[in-house]
N, C-alpha and C. Protein backbone atom coordinates (compact mmCIF):
# COMPACT_ATOMS: atom_id res chain seq x y z
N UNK A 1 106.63 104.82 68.24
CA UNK A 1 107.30 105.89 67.56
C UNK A 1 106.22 106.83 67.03
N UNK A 2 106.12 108.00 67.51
CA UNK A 2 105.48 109.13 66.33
C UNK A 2 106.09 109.96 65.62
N UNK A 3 105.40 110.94 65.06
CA UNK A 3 105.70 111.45 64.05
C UNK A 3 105.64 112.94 64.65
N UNK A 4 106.35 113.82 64.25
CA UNK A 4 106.06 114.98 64.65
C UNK A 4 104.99 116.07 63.96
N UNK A 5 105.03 115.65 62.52
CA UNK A 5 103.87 115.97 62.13
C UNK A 5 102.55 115.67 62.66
N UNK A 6 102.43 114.53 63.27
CA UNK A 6 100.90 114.08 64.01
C UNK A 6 100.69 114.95 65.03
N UNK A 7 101.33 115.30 65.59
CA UNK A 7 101.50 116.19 66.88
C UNK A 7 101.10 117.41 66.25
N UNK A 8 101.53 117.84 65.88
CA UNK A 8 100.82 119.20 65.28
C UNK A 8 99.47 119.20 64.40
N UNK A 9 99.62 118.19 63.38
CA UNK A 9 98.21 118.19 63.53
C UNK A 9 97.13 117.87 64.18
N UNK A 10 97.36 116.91 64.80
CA UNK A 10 96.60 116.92 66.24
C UNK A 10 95.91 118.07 67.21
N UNK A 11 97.35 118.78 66.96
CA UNK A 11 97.17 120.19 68.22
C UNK A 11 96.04 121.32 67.02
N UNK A 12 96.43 121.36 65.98
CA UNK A 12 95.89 122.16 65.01
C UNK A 12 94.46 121.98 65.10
N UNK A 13 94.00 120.55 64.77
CA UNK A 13 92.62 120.04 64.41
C UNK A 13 92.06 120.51 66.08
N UNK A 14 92.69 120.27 66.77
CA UNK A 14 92.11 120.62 68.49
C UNK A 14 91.76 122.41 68.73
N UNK A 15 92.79 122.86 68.28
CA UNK A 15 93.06 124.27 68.44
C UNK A 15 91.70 124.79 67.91
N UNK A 16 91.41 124.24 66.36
CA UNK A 16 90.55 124.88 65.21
C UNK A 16 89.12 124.45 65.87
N UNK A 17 88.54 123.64 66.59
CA UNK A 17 87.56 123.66 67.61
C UNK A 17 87.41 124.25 68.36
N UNK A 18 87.25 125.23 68.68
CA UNK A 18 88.20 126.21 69.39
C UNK A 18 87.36 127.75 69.13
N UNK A 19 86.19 128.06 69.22
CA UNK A 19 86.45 129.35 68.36
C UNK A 19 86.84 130.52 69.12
N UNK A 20 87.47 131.07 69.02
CA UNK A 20 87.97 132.04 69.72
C UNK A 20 89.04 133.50 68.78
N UNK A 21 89.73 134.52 69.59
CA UNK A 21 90.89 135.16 68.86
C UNK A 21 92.07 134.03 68.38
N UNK A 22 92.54 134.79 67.37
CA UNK A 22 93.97 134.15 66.89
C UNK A 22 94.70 133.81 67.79
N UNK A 23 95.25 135.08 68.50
CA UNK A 23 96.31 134.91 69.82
C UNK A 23 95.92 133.74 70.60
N UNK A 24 94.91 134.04 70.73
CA UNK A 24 94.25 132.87 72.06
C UNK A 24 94.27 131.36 71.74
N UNK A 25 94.16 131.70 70.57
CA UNK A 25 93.80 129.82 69.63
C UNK A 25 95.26 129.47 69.42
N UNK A 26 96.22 130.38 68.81
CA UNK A 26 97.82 130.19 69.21
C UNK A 26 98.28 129.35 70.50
N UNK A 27 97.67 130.05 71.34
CA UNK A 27 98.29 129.63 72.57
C UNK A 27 97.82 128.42 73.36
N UNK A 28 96.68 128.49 72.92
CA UNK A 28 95.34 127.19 72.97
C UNK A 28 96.17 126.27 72.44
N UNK A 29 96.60 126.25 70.82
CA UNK A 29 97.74 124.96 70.09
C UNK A 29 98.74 124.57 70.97
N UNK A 30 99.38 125.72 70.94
CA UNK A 30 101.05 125.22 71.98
C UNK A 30 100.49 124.55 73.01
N UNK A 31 99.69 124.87 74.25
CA UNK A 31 99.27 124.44 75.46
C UNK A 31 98.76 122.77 75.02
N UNK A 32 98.01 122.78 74.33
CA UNK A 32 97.51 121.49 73.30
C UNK A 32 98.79 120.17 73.16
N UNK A 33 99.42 121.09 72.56
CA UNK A 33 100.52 120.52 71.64
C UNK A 33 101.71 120.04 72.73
N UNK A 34 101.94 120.49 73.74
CA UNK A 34 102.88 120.65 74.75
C UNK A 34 102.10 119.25 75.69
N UNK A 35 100.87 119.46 76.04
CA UNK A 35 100.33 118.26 76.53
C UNK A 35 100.33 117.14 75.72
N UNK A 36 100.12 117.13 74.31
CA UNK A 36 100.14 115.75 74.13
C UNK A 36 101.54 115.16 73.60
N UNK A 37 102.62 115.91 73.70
CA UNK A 37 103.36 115.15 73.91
C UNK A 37 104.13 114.62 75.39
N UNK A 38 103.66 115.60 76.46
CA UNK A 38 103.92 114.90 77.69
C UNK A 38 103.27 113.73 77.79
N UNK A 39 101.95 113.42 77.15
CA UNK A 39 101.31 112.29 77.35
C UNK A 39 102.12 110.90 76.52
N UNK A 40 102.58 111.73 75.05
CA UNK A 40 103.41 110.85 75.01
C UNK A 40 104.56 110.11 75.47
N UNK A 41 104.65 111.07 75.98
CA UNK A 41 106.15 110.71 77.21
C UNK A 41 105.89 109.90 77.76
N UNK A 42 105.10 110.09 78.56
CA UNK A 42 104.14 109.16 79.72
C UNK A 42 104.48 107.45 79.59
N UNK A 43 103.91 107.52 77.80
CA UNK A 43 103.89 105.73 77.29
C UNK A 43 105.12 105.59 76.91
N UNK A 44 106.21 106.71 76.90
CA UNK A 44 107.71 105.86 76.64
C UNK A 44 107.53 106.06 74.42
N UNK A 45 106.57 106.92 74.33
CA UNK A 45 106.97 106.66 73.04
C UNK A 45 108.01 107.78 72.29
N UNK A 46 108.60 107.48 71.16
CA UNK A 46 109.68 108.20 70.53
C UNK A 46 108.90 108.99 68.93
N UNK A 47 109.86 110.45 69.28
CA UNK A 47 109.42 110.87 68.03
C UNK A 47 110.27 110.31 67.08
N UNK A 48 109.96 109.88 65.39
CA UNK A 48 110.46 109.41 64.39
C UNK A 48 112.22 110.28 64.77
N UNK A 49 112.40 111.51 64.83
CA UNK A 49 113.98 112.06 64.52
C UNK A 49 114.59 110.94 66.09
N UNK A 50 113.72 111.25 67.23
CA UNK A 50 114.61 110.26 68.32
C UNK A 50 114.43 108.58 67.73
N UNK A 51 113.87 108.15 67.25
CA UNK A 51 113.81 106.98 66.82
C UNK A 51 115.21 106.34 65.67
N UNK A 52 115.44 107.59 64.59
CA UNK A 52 116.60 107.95 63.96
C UNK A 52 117.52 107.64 64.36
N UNK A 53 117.39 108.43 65.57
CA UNK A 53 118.95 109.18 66.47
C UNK A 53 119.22 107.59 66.97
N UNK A 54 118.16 106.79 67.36
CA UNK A 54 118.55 105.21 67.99
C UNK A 54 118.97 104.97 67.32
N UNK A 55 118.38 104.45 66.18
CA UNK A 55 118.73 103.18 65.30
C UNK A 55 120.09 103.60 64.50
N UNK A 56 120.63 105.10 64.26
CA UNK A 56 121.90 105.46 63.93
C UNK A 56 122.90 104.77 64.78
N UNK A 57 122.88 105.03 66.27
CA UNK A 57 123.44 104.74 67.39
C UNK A 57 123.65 103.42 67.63
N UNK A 58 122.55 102.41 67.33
CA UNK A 58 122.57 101.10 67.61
C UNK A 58 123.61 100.07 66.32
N UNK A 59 123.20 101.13 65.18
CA UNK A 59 123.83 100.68 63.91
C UNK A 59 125.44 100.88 64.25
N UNK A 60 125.83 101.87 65.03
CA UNK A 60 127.00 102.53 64.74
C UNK A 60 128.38 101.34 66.04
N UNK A 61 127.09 100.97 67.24
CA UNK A 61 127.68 99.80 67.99
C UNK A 61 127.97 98.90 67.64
N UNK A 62 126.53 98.25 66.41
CA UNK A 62 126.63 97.42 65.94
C UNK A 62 128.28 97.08 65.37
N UNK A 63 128.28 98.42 64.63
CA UNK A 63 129.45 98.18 63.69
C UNK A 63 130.97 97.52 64.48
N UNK A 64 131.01 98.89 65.56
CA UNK A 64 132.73 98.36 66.77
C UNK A 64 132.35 97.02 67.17
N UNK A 65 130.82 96.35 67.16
CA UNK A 65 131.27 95.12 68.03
C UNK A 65 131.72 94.26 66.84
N UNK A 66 130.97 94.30 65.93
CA UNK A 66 131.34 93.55 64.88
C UNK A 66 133.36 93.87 64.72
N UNK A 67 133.93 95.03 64.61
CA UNK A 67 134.96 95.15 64.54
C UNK A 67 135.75 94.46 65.55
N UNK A 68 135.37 94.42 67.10
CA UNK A 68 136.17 94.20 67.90
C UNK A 68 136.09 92.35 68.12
N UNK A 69 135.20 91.84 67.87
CA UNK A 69 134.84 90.45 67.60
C UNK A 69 135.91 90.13 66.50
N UNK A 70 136.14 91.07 65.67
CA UNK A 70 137.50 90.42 64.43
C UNK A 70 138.28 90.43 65.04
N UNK A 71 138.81 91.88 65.69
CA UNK A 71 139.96 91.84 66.20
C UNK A 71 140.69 90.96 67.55
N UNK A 72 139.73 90.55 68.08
CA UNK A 72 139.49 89.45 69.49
C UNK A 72 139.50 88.35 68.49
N UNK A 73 139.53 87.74 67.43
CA UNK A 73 139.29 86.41 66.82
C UNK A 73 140.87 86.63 66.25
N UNK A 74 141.30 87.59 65.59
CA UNK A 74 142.65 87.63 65.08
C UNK A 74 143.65 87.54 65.95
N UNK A 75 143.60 88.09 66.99
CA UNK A 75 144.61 88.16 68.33
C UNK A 75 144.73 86.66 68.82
N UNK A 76 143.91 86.02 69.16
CA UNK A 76 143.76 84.92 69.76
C UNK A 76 144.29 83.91 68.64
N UNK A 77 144.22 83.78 67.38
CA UNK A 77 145.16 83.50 66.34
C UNK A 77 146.13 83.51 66.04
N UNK A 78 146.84 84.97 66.53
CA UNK A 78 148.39 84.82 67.04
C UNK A 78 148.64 84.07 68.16
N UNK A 79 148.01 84.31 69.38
CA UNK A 79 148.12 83.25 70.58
C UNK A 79 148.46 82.04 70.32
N UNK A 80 147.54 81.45 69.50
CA UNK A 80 147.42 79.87 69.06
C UNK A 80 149.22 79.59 68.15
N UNK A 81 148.96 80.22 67.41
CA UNK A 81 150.51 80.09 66.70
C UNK A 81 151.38 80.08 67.37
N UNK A 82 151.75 81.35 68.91
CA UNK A 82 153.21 81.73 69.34
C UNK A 82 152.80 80.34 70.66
N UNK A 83 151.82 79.58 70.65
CA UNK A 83 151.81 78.89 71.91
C UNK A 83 152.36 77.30 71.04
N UNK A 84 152.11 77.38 70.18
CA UNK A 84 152.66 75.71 69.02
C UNK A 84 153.95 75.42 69.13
């Protein structure tokens, strides 16, 4: 998982080595900044907000299975009764 702040500073501290015009050192960052997160891509890693966006998602399955496991345990409870 990273951070999106690392990424920019990353690209920043890279950029600022750099001496050159503003414009140029601008565009130097983005170009910077644009590569290292393809690189992150590369290893499969997640920025912290996509990391979020999982663990919201995983929480939120979590929850229906947990629900549907009641409701599959209650049903089968009537079964048992209307089969006695």
């Amino acid at each position: 998982m990273i951070d999106n702040s690392l990424l920019n500073d990353l690209s920043k501290r890279l950029s600022a080595l750099i001496p050159a015009a503003s414009g140029l050192r601008d565009e130097l960052r983005t170009k910077i900044e644009q590569t290292v997160k393809a690189t992150f891509q590369e290893f499969d890693l997640l920025t912290r907000e996509e990391f979020e966006s999982q663990a919201q998602a995983l929480q939120r399955a979590e929850t229906r299975i947990a629900e549907l496991e009641s409701l599959i345990n209650e049903l089968e409870k009537r079964l048992d009764k209307n089969e006695v």
